[in-house]
Protein backbone atom coordinates (compact mmCIF):
# COMPACT_ATOMS: atom_id res chain seq x y z
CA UNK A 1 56.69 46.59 92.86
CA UNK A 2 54.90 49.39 91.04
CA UNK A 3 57.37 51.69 89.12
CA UNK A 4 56.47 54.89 90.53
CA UNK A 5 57.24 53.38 93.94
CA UNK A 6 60.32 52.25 92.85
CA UNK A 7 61.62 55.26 91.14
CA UNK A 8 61.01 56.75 94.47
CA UNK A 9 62.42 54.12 96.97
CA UNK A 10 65.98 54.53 94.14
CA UNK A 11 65.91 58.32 94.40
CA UNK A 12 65.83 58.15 98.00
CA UNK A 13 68.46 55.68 98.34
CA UNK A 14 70.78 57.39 96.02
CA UNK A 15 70.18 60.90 98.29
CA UNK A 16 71.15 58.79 101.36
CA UNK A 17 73.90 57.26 99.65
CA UNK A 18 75.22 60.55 98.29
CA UNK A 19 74.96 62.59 101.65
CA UNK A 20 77.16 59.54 103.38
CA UNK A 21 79.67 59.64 101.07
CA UNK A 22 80.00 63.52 101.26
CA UNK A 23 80.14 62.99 104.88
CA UNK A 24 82.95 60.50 104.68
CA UNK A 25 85.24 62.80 101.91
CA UNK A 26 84.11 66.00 103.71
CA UNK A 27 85.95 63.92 107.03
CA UNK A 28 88.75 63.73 105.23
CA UNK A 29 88.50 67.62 104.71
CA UNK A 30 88.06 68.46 108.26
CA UNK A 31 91.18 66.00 109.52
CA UNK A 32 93.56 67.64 106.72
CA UNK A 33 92.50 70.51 108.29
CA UNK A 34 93.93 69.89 111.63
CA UNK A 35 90.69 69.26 113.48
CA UNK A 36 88.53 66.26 114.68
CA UNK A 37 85.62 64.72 112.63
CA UNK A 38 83.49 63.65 115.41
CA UNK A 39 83.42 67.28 117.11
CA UNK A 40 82.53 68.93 113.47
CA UNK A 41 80.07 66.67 113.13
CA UNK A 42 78.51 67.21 116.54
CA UNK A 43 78.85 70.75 115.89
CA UNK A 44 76.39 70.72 113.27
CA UNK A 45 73.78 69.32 116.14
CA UNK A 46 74.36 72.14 118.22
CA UNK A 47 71.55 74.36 118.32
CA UNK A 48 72.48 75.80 121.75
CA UNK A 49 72.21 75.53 125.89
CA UNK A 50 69.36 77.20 126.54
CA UNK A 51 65.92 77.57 124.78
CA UNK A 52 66.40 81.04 123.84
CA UNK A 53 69.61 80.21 121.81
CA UNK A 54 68.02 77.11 120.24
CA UNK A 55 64.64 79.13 118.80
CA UNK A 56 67.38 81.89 117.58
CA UNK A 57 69.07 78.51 115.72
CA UNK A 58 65.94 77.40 114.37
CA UNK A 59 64.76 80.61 113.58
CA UNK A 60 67.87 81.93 111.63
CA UNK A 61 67.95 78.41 110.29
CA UNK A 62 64.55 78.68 108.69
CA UNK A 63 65.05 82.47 107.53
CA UNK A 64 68.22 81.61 105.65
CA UNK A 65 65.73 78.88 103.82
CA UNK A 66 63.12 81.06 102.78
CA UNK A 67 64.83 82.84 99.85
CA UNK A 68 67.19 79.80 99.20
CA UNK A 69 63.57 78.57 98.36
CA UNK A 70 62.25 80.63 96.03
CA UNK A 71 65.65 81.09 94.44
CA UNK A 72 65.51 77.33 93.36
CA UNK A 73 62.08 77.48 92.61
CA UNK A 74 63.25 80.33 90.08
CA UNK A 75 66.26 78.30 88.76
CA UNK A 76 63.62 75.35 88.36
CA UNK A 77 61.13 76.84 86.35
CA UNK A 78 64.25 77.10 83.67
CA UNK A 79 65.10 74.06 83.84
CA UNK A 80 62.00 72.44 83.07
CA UNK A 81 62.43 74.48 79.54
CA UNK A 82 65.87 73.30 79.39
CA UNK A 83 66.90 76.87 79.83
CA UNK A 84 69.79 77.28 82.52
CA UNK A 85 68.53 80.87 84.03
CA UNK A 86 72.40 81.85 85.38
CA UNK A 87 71.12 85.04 85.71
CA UNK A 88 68.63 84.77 88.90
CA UNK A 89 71.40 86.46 90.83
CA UNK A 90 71.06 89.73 88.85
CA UNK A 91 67.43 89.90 88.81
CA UNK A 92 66.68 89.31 92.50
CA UNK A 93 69.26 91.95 93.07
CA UNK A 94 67.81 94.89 90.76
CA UNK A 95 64.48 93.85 92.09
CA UNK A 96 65.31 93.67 95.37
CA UNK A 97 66.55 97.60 95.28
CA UNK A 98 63.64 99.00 92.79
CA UNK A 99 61.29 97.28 95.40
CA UNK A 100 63.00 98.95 98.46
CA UNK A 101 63.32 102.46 96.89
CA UNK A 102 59.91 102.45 95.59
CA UNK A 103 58.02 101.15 98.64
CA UNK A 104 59.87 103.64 100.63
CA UNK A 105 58.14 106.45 98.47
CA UNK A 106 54.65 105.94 99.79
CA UNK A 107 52.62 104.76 102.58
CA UNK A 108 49.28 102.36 101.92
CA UNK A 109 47.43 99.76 104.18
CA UNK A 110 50.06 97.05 105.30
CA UNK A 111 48.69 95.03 102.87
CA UNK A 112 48.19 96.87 99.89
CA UNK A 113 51.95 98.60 100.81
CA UNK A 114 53.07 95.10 100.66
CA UNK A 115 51.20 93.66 97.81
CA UNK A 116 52.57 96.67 95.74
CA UNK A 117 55.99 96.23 96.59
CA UNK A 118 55.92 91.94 95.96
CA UNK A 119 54.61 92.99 92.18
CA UNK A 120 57.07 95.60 91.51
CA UNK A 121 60.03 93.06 92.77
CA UNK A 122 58.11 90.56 90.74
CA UNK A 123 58.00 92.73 87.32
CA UNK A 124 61.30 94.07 87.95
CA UNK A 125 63.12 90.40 87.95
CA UNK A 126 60.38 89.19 85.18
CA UNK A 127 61.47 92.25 82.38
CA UNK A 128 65.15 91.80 82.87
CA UNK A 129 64.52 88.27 82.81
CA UNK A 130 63.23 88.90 79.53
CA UNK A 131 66.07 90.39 77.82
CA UNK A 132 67.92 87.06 77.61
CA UNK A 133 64.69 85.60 76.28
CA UNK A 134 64.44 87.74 74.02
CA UNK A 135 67.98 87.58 72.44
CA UNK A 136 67.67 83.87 72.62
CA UNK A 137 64.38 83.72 70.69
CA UNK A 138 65.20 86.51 68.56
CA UNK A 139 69.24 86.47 67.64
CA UNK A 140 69.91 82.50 68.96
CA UNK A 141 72.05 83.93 71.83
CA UNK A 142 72.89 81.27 74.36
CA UNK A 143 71.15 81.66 77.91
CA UNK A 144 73.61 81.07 79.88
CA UNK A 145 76.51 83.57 78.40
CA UNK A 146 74.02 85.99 77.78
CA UNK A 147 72.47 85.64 81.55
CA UNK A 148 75.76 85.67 83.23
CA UNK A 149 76.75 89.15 81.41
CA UNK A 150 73.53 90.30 82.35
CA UNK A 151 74.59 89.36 85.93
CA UNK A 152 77.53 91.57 86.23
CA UNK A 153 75.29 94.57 84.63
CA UNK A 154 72.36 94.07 87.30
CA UNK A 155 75.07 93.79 90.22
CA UNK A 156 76.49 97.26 89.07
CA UNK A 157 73.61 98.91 88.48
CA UNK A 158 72.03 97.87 91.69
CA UNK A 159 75.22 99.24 93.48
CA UNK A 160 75.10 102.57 91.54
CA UNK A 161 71.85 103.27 92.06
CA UNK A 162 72.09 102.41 95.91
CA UNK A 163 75.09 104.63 96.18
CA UNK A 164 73.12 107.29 93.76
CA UNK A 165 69.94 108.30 93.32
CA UNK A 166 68.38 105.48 95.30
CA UNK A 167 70.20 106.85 98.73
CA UNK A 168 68.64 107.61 101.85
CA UNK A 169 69.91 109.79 104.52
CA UNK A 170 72.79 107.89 106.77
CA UNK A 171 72.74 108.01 109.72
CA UNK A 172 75.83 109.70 111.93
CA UNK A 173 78.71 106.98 112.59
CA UNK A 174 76.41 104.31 110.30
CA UNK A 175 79.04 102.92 107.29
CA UNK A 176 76.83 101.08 105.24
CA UNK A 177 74.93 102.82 102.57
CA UNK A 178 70.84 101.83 102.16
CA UNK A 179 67.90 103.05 100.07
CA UNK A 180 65.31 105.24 102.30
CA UNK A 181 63.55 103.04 105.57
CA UNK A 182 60.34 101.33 104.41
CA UNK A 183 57.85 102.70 106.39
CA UNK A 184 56.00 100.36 109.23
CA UNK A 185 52.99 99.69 106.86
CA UNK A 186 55.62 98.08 104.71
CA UNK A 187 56.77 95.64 107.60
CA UNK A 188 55.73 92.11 107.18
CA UNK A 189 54.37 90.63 110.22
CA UNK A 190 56.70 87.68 111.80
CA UNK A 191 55.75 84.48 112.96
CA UNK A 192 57.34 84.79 116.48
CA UNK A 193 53.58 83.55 117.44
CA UNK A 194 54.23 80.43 116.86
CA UNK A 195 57.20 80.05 119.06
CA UNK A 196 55.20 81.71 122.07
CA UNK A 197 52.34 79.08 121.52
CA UNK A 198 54.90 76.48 122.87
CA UNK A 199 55.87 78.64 125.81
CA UNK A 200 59.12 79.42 124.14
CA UNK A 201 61.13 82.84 124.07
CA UNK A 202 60.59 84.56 120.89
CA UNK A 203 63.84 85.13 118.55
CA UNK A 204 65.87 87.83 119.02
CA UNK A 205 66.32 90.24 115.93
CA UNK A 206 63.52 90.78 113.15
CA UNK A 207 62.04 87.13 114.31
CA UNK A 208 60.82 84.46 112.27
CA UNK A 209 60.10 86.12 108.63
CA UNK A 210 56.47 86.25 107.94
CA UNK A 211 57.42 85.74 104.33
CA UNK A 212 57.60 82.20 105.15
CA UNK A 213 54.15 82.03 104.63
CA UNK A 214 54.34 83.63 100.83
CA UNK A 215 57.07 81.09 99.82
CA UNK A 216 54.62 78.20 100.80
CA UNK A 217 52.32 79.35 98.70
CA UNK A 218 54.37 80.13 95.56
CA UNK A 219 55.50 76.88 96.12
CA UNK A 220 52.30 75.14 95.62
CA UNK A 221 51.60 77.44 92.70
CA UNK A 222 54.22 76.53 90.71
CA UNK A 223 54.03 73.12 91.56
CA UNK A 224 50.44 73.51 90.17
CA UNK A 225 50.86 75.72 86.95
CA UNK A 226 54.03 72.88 85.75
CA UNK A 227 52.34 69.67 86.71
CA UNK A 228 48.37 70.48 86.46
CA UNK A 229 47.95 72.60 83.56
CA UNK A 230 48.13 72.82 79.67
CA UNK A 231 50.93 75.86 80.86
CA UNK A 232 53.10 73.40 82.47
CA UNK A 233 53.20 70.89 79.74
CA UNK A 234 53.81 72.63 77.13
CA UNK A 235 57.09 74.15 78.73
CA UNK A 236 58.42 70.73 79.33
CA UNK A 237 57.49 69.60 75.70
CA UNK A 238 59.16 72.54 74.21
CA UNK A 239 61.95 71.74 76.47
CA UNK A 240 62.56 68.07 75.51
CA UNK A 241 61.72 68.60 72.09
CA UNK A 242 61.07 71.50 70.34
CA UNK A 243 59.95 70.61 66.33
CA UNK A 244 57.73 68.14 68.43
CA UNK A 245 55.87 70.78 70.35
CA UNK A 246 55.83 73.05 67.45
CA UNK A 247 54.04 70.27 65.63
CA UNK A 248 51.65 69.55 68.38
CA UNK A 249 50.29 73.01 68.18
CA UNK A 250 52.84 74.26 70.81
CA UNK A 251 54.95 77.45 70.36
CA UNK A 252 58.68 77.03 71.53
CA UNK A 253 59.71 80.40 71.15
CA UNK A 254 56.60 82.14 72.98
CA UNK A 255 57.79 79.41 75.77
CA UNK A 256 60.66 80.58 75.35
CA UNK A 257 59.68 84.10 77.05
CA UNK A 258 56.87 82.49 79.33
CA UNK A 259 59.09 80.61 80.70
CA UNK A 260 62.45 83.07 81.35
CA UNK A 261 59.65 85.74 82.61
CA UNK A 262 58.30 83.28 84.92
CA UNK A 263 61.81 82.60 86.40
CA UNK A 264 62.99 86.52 86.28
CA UNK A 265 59.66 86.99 87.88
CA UNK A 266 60.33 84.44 91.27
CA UNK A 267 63.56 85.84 91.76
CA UNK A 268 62.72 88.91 91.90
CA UNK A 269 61.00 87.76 95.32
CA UNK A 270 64.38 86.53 96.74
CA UNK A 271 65.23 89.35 98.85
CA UNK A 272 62.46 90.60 99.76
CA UNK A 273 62.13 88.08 102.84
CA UNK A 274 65.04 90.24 104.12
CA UNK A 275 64.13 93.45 103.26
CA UNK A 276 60.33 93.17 104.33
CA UNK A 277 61.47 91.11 107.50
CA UNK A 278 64.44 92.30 108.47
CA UNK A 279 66.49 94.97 107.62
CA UNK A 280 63.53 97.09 106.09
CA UNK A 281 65.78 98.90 102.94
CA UNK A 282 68.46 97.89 100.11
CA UNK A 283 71.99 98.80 101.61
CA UNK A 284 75.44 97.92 100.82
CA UNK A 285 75.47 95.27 102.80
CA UNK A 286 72.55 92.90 101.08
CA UNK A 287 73.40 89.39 101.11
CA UNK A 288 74.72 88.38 98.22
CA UNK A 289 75.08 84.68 96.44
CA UNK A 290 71.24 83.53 96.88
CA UNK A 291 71.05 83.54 92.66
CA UNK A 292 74.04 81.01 92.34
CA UNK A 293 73.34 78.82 95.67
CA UNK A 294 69.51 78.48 93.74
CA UNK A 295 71.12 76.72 91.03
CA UNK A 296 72.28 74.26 93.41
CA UNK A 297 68.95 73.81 95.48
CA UNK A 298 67.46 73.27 92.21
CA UNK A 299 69.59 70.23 91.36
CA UNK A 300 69.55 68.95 94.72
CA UNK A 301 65.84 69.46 94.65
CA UNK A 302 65.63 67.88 91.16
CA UNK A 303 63.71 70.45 89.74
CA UNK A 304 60.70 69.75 92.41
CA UNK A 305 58.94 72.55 94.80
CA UNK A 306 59.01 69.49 98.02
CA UNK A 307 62.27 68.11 96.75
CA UNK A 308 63.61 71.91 96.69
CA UNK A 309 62.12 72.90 100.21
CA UNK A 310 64.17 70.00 101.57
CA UNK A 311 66.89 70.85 99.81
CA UNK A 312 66.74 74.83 100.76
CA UNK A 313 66.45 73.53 104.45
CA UNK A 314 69.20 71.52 104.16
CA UNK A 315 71.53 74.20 102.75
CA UNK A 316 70.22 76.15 105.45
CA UNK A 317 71.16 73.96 108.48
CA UNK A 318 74.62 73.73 106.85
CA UNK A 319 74.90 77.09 106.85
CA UNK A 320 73.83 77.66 110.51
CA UNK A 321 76.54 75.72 111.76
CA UNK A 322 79.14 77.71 110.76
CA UNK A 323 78.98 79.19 114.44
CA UNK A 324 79.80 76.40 116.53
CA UNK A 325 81.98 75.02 113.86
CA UNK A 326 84.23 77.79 114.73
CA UNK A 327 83.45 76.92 118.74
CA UNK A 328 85.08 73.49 117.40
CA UNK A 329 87.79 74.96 115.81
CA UNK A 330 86.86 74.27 112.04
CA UNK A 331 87.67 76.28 109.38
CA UNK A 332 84.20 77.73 108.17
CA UNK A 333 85.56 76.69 104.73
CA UNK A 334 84.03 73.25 105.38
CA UNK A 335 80.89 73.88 105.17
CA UNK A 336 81.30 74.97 101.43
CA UNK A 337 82.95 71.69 100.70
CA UNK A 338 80.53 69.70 102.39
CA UNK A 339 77.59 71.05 100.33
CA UNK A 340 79.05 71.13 96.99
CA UNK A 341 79.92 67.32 97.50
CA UNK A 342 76.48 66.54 98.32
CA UNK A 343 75.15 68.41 94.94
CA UNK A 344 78.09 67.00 93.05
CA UNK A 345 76.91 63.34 94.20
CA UNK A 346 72.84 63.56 94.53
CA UNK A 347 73.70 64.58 90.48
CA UNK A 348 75.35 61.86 89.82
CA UNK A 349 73.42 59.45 92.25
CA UNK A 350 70.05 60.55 90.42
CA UNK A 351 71.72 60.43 87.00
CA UNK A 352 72.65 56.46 88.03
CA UNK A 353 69.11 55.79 89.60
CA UNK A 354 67.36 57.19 86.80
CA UNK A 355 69.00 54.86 84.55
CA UNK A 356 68.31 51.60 86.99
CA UNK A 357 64.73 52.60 86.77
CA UNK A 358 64.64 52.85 82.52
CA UNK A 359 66.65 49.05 82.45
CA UNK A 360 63.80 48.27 84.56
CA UNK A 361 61.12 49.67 82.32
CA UNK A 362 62.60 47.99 79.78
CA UNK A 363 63.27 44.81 81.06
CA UNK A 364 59.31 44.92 81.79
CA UNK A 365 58.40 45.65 78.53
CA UNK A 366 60.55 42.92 77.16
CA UNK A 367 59.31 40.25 79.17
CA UNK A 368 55.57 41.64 78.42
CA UNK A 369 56.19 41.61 74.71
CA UNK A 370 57.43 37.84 74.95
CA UNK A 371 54.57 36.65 76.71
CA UNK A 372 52.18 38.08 73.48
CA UNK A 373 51.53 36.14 70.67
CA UNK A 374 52.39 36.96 67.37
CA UNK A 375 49.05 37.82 66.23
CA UNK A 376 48.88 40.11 69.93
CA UNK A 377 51.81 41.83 68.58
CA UNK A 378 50.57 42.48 65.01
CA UNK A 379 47.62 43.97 66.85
């Protein structure tokens, strides 16, 4: 069997294996917590009665996915520099409320309104993203302490300026508190279309985000620019080995910053799917968390833009279910349980398979080596 085949029939074993087992603990969950295994599991297959309630499933399904997405194609881009980037959570949050505040100051062509808003979300997350870099590359600082301080900073800050100068007028009887309404050039168009091509009722609510369409295509970027180009391998050397790549010709430290940018720069795009789809400002009540769940997507992804769009998906049927879980009387709690088990064991299953796979290399190379002459070997 060739190797690359077999790598890939392991990994996907090991997945399978890993989401059973998190099944069978997370049972154990649910039945400590008073209620039936069988009707929490059906639960999760509930999309609804009628067609109109399953496209609102599948649509809020796939809009929770979006920036789950690109938040663990941020987290990725890190890790393939061996640089844990703890502080996507900060950056899409700053971006996400420069981006709303300044698109709300002007009004362009949909698609230059919306172009200009993606690169200021973009440059936003990418410079803040670079002040870790740069006390990494410059002082030695640690990424991760120095990320997750910078978290707490960007959280602030994005709340101050929401509640400051970044305010719009409230509305009478309205409690949360937003930056000014983008205006309607600023709207990304939905994808409700596609619903009504199969005689369906479209969603209720801002529909099926349009954005959809921009994550596909970062997607396939970065999955070009770090496994087609001299860019993309000379981030993972620097990553595995440094005073290697520096020897080659490659700059660690300068990858250092591409790198970190890069990342800051994708997660500044995380809530813009929101803001551009749905809700059309920054307000107070923003969904948090999409930072720290990408760090999980990325693992469960392995560090891949297909493996991460099934991971994002899978987070995000999880997280739809937490509606009829309730109908089922299940604590909502489960669903957290369940999907830190299955990160907790794809890590370890791919951290086993990956292993299998190097005994096998080995074992090849062994028996290959013994066939050889001595005078092959010398040569």
């Amino acid at each position: 069997m060739p190797a690359g085949l077999y790598r890939t029939l392991l990994t996907v074993a090991g997945a399978v294996v890993a989401i059973v087992l998190a099944i069978a603990i997370s049972s154990v969950a649910i039945i400590a917590a008073g209620a039936d295994p069988g009707d929490a599991f059906a639960s999760f297959l509930n999309f609804g009665e009628t067609p109109r309630a399953v496209v609102n499933s599948i649509t809020t399904m796939i809009n929770r996915a979006v920036p789950l997405f690109i938040a663990g194609l941020a987290v990725a881009v890190g890790f393939r520099m061996n640089l844990f980037n703890i502080g996507v959570e900060g950056q899409y949050r700053l971006a996400a409320v420069v981006a709303a505040f300044v698109g709300s100051q002007f009004s362009l062509p949909g698609p230059i309104q919306i172009t200009v808003i993606i690169l200021v979300a973009a440059a936003v997350g990418g410079l803040y993203a670079l002040i870790p870099a740069l006390m990494k590359v410059g002082r030695g600082v640690n990424e991760v302490i120095s990320t997750i301080m910078l978290n707490y900073i960007a959280i602030n800050l994005a709340a101050f300026l929401v509640r400051g100068p970044f305010t719009g007028e409230r509305p009478k009887g309205q409690l949360t508190i937003s930056t000014p309404q983008l205006p309607e050039s600023a709207w990304f168009p939905n994808f409700n279309f596609i619903f009504e091509m199969f005689g369906l009722p479209a969603p209720r609510g801002g529909g099926l985000w349009g954005f959809l369409i921009v994550a596909i295509l970062l997607g396939v970027a970065i999955w070009v620019v770090l496994e087609r180009t001299r860019f993309g391998f000379d981030v993972k050397a620097s990553g595995l080995n440094a005073s290697a790549a520096l020897a080659s010709g490659v700059n660690p430290k300068k990858m250092i910053i591409a790198a970190m940018v890069l990342s800051g720069g994708i997660a500044g795009l995380i809530g813009l799917p929101e803001i551009l789809g749905d809700k059309h400002n920054f307000g107070t009540n923003f969904t948090p968390g999409l930072g720290f769940l990408g760090i999980a997507v990325a693992l469960l992804g392995r560090n891949k833009p297909a493996g991460i769009a099934v991971a994002a998906l899978l987070f995000a049927f999880l997280d739809r279910a937490q509606g009829p879980l309730q109908f089922a009387d299940v604590p909502p709690s489960v669903i957290t349980i369940i999907q830190g088990l299955i990160v907790l064991l794809v890590v370890i299953a791919n951290e086993i398979t990956t292993r299998l796979a190097l005994r096998r290399e080995e074992r090849r190379a062994a028996q290959l080596l013994s066939r050889k002459t001595p005078v092959e070997v010398a040569a």
